[in-house]
C-alpha atoms as a PDB file:
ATOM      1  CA  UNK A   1     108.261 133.557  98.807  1.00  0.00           C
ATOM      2  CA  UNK A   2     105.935 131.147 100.231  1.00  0.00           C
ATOM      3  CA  UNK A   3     107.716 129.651 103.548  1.00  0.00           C
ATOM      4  CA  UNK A   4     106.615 125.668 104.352  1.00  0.00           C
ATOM      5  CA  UNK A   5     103.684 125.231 107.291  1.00  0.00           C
ATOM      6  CA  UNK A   6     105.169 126.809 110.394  1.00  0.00           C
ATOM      7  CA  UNK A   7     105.335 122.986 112.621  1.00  0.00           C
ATOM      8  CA  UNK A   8     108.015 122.591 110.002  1.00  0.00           C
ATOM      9  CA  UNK A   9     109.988 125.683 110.594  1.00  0.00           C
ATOM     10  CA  UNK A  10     109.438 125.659 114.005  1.00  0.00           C
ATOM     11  CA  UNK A  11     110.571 121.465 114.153  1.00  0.00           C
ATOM     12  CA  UNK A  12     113.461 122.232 112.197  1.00  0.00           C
ATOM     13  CA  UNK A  13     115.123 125.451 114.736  1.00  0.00           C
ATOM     14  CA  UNK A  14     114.044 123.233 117.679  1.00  0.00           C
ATOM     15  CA  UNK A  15     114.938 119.880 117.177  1.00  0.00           C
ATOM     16  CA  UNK A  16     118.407 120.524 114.952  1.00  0.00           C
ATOM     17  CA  UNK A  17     119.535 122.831 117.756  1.00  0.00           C
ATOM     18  CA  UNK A  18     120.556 120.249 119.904  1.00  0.00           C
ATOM     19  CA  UNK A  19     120.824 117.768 116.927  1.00  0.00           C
ATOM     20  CA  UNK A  20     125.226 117.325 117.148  1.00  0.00           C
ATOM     21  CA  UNK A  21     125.054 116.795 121.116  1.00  0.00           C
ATOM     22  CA  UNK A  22     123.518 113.625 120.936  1.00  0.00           C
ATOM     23  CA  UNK A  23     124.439 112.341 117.510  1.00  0.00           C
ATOM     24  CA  UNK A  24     126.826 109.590 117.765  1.00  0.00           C
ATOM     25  CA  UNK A  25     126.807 107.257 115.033  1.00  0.00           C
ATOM     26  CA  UNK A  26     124.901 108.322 112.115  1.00  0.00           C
ATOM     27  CA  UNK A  27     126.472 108.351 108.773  1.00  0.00           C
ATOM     28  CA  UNK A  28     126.240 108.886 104.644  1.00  0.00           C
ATOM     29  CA  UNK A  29     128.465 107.439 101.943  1.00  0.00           C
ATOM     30  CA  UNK A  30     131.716 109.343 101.133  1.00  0.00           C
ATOM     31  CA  UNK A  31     130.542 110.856  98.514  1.00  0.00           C
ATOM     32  CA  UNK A  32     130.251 114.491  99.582  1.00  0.00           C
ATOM     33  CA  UNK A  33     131.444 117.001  96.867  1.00  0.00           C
ATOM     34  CA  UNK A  34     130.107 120.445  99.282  1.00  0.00           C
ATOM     35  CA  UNK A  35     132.769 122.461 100.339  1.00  0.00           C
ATOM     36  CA  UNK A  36     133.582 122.975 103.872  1.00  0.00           C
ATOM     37  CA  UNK A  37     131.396 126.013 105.546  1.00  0.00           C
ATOM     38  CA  UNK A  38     134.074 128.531 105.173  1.00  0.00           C
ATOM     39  CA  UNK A  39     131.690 130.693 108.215  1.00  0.00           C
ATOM     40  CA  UNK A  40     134.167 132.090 110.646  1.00  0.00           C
ATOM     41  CA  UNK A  41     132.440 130.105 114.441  1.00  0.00           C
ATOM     42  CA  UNK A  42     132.021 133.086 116.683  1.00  0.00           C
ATOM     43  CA  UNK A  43     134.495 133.503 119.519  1.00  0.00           C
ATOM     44  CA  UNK A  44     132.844 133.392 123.041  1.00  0.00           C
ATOM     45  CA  UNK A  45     133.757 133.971 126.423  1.00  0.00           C
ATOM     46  CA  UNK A  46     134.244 131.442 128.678  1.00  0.00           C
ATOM     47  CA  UNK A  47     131.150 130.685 130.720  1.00  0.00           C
ATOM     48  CA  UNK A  48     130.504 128.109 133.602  1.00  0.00           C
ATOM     49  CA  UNK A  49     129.172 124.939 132.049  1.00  0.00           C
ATOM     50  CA  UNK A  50     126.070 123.818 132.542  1.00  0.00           C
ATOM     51  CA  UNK A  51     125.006 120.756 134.588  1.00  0.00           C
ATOM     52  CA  UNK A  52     124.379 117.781 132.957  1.00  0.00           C
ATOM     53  CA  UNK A  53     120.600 117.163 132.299  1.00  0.00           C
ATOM     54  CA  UNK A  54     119.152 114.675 133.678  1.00  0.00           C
ATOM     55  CA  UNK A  55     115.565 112.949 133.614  1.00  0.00           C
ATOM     56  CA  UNK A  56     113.880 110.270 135.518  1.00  0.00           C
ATOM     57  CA  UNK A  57     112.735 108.874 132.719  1.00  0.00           C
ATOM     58  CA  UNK A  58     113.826 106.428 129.964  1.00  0.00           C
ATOM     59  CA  UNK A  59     112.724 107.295 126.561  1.00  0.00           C
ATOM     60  CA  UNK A  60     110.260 104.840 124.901  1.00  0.00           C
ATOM     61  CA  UNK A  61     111.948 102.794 122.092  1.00  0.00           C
ATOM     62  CA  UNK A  62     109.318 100.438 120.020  1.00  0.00           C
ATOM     63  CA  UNK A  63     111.263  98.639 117.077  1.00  0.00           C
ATOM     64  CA  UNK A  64     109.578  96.902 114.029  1.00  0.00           C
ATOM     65  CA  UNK A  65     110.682  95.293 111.372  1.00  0.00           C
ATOM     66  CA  UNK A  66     108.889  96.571 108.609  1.00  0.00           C
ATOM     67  CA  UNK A  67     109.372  97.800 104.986  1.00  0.00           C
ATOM     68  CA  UNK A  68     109.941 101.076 103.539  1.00  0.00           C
ATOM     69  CA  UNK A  69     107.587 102.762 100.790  1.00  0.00           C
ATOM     70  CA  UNK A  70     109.488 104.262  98.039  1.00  0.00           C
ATOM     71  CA  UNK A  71     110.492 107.880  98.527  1.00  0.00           C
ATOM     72  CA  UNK A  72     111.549 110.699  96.221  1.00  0.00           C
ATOM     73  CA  UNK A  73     113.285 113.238  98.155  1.00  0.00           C
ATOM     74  CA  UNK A  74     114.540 117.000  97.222  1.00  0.00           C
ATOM     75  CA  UNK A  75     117.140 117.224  99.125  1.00  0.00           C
ATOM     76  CA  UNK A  76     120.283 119.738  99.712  1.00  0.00           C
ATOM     77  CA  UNK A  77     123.957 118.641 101.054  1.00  0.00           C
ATOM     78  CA  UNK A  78     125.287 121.241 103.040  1.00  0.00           C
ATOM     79  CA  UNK A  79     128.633 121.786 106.171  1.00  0.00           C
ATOM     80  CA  UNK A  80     128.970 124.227 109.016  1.00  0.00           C
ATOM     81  CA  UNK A  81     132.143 125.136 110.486  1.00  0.00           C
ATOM     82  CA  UNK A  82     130.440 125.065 113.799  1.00  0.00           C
ATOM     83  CA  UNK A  83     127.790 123.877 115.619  1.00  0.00           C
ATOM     84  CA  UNK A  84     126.043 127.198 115.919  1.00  0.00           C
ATOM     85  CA  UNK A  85     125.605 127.442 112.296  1.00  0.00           C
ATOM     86  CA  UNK A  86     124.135 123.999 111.780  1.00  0.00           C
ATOM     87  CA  UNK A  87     120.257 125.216 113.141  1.00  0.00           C
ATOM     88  CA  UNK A  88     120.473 128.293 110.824  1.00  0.00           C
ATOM     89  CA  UNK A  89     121.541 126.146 107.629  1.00  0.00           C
ATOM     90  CA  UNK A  90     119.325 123.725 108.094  1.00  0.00           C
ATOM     91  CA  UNK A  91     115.956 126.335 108.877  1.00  0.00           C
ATOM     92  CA  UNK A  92     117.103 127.693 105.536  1.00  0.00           C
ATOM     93  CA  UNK A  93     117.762 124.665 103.611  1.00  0.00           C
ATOM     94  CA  UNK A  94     114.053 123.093 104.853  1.00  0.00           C
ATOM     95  CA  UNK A  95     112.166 126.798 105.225  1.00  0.00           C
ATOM     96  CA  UNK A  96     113.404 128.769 101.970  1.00  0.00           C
ATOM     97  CA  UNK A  97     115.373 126.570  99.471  1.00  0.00           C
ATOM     98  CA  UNK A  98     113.040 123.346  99.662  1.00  0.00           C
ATOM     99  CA  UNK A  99     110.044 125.195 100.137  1.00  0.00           C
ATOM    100  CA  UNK A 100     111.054 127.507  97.018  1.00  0.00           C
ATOM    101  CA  UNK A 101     111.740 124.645  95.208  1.00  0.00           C
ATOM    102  CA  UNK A 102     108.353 122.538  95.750  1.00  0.00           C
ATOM    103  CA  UNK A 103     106.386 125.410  95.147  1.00  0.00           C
ATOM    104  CA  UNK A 104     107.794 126.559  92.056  1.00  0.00           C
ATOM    105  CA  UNK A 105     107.781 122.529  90.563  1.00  0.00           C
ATOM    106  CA  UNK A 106     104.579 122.894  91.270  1.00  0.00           C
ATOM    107  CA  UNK A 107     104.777 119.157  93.434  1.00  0.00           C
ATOM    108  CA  UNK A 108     103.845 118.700  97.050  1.00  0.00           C
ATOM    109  CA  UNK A 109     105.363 117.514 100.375  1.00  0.00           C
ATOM    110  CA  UNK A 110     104.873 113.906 100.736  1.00  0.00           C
ATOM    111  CA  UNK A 111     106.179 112.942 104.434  1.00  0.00           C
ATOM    112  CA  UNK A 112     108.273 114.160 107.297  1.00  0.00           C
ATOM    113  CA  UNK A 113     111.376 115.966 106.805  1.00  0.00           C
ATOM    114  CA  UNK A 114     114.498 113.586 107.076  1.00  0.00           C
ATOM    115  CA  UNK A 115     118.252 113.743 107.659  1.00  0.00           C
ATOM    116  CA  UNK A 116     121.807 111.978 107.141  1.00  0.00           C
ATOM    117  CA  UNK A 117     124.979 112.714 109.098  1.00  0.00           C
ATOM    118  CA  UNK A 118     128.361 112.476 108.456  1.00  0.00           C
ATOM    119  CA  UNK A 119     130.450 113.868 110.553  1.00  0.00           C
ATOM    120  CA  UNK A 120     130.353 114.352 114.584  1.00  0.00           C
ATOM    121  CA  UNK A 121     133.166 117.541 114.276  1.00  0.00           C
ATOM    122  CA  UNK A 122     134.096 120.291 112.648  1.00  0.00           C
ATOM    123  CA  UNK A 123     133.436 120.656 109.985  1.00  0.00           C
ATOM    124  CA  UNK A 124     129.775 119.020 109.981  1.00  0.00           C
ATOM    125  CA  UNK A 125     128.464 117.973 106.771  1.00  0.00           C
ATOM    126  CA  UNK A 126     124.907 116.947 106.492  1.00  0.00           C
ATOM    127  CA  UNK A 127     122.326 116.029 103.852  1.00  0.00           C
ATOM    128  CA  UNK A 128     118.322 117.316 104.509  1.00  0.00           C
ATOM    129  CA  UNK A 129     115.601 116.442 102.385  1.00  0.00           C
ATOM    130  CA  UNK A 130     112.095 116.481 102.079  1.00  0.00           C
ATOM    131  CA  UNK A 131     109.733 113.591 100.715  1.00  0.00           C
ATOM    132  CA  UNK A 132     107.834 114.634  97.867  1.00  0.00           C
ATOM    133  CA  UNK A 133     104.926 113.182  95.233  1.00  0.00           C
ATOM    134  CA  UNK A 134     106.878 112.974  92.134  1.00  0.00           C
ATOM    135  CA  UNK A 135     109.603 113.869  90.530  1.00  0.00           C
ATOM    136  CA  UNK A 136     110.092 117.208  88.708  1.00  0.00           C
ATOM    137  CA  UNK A 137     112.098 118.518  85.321  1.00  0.00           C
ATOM    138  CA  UNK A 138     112.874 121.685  86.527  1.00  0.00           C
ATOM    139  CA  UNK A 139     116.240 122.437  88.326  1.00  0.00           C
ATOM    140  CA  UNK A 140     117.396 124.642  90.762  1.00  0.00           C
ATOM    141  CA  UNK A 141     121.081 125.397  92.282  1.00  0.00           C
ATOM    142  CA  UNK A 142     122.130 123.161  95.539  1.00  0.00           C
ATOM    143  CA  UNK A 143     118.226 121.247  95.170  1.00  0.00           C
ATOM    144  CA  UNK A 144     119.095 117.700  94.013  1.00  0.00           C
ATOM    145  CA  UNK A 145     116.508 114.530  93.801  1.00  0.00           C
ATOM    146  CA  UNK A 146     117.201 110.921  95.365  1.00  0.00           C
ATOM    147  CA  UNK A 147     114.591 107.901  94.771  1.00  0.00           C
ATOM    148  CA  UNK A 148     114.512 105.407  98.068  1.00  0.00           C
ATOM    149  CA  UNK A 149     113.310 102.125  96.516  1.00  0.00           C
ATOM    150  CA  UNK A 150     111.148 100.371  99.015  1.00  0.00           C
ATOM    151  CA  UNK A 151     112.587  97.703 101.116  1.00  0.00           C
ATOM    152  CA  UNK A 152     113.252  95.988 104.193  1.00  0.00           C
ATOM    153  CA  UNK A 153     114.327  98.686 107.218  1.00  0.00           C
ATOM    154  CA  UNK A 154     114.018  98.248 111.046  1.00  0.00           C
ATOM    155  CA  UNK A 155     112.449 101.170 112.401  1.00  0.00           C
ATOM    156  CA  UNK A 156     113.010 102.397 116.193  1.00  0.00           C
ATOM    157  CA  UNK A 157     109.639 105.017 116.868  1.00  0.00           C
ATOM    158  CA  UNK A 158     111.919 106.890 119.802  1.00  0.00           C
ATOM    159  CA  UNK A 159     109.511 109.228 122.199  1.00  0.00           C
ATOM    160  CA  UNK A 160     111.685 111.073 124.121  1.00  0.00           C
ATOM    161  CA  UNK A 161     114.377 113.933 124.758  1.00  0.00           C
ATOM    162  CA  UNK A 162     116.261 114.348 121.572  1.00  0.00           C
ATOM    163  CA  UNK A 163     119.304 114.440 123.648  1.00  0.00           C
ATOM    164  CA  UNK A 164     118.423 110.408 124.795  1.00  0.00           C
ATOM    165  CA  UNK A 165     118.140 109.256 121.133  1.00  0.00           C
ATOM    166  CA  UNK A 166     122.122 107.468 121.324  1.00  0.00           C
ATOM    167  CA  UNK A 167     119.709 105.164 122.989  1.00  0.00           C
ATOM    168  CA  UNK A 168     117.406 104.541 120.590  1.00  0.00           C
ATOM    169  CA  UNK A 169     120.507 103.978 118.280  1.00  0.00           C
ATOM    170  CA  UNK A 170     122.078 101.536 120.729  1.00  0.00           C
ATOM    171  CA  UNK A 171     118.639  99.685 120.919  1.00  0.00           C
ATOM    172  CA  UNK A 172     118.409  99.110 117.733  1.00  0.00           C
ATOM    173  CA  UNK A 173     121.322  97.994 116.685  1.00  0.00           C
ATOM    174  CA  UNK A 174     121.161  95.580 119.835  1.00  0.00           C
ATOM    175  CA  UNK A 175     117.592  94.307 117.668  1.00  0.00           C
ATOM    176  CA  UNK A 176     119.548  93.674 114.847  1.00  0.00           C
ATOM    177  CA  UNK A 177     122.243  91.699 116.652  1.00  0.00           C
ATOM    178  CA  UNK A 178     120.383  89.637 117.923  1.00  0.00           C
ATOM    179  CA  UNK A 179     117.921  89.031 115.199  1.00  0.00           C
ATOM    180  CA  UNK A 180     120.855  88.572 112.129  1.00  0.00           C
ATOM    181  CA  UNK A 181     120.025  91.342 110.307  1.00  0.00           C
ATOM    182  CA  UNK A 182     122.690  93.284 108.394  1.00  0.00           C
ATOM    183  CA  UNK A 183     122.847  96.869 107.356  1.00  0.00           C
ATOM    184  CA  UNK A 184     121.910  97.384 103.722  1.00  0.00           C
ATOM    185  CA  UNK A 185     122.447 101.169 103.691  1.00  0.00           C
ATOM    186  CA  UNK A 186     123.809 104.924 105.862  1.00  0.00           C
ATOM    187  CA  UNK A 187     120.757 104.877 108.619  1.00  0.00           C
ATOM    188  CA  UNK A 188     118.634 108.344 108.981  1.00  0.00           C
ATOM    189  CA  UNK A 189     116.249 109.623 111.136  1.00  0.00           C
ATOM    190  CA  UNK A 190     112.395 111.219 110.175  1.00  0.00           C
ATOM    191  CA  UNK A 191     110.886 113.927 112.412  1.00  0.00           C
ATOM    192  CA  UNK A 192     107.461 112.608 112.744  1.00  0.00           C
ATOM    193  CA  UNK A 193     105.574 114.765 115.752  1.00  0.00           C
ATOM    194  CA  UNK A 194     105.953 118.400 115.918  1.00  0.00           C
ATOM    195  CA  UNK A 195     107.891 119.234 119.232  1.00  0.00           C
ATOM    196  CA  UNK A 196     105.843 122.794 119.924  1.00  0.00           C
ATOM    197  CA  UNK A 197     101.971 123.153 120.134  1.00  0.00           C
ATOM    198  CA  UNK A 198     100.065 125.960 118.290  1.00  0.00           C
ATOM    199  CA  UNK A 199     101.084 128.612 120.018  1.00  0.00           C
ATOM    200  CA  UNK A 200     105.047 127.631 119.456  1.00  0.00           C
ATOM    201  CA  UNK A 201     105.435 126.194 123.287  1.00  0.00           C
ATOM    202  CA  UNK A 202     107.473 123.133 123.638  1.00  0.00           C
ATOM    203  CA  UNK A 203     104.797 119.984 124.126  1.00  0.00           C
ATOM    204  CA  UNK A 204     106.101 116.599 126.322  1.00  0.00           C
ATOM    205  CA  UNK A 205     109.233 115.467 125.074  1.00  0.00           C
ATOM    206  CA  UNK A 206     107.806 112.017 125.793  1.00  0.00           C
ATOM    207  CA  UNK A 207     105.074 112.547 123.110  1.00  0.00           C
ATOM    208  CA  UNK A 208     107.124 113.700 120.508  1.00  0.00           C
ATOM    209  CA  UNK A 209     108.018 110.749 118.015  1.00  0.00           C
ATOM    210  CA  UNK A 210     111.655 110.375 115.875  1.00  0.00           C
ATOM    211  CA  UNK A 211     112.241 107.408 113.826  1.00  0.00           C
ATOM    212  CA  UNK A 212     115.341 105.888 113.729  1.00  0.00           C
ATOM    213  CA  UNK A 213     115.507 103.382 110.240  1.00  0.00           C
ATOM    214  CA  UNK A 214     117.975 101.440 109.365  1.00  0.00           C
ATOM    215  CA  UNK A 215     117.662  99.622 105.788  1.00  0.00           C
ATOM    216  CA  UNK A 216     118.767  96.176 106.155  1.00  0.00           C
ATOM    217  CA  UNK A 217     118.664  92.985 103.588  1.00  0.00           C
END
């Protein structure tokens, strides 16, 4: 089975890995029918925890208001019981169902891969999608379609370490305050830059790009 181009894989273990740590207000309409991960989270030993990280620099947060092409999106809606099984759901969801999927609808990827929280414990549910060119007629198990229209977002291009991204959040919605503009839709984020070079070592975290949209009216 043909896998999707390996920045994709490789963006998808790296950046969801640390994805729940940081997450702290993104969310999708109650209207979740998956069934909880029913994945047993593996019992550890207690270990010293680690030091907070820290970095000497802020993260660079441009915000525009903008609008949104339309989007057609394959997408899956999954849950993990624990965070360790959230990286290894999603690699599958984006690196074997998706990439089954496209291939055998014979369509093609149209944009970055994208994703919508819900929930910020146990158990996570999630929704990950792909854009794609067009819609197709055929139908697979767990693969289901969503049209964005287009439309008015504000967009926060966040360079930075993924676990700084709260901030772009927090800048954003700051924007927004002060600017009168009211949520028109569940935010999400796009993974725009790969985060590893071509031989699969982490580049500058400060030169990899995440998008932060929120549609507004």
């Amino acid at each position: 089975m043909k896998k999707l181009p390996p920045f994709l894989y490789c963006k998808t273990l790296i950046l969801f890995s640390i994805l729940f740590f940081s997450c702290n207000e993104r969310s999708v309409k109650e209207t979740d029918t998956v069934k909880a991960d029913t994945g047993k989270a593996v019992v550890k030993k207690p270990v010293k925890p680690e030091p907070e990280l820290k970095y000497k620099r802020p993260p660079i947060i441009n915000i525009v208001d903008t609008v949104a092409p339309k989007r057609i999106i394959v997408f899956c809606k999954d849950s993990a019981a624990s965070f360790e099984r959230i990286s290894l759901k999603l690699g599958k969801i984006y690196g074997s169902k998706l990439a089954d999927y496209i291939k055998k609808s014979n369509i093609k990827m149209a944009g970055a891969p994208m994703a919508w929280y819900k929930k910020h414990k146990a158990p996570y549910f999630f929704e990950a999608g792909i854009p794609v060119n067009k819609k197709s007629s055929k139908s697979a198990a767990g693969v289901q379609i969503r049209e964005i229209r287009a439309g008015n977002v504000i967009v926060a291009h966040f360079y930075g370490p993924y676990e700084l991204v709260p901030q772009g959040y927090d800048a954003i919605r700051e924007w927004m305050k002060e600017n009168k503009k009211i949520p028109a839709g569940p935010p999400y984020e796009m993974y725009v830059t790969d985060p590893v070079d071509k031989q699969g070592k982490p580049i500058d975290p400060y030169k990899i790009q995440t998008d932060i949209i929120f549609p507004v009216k």
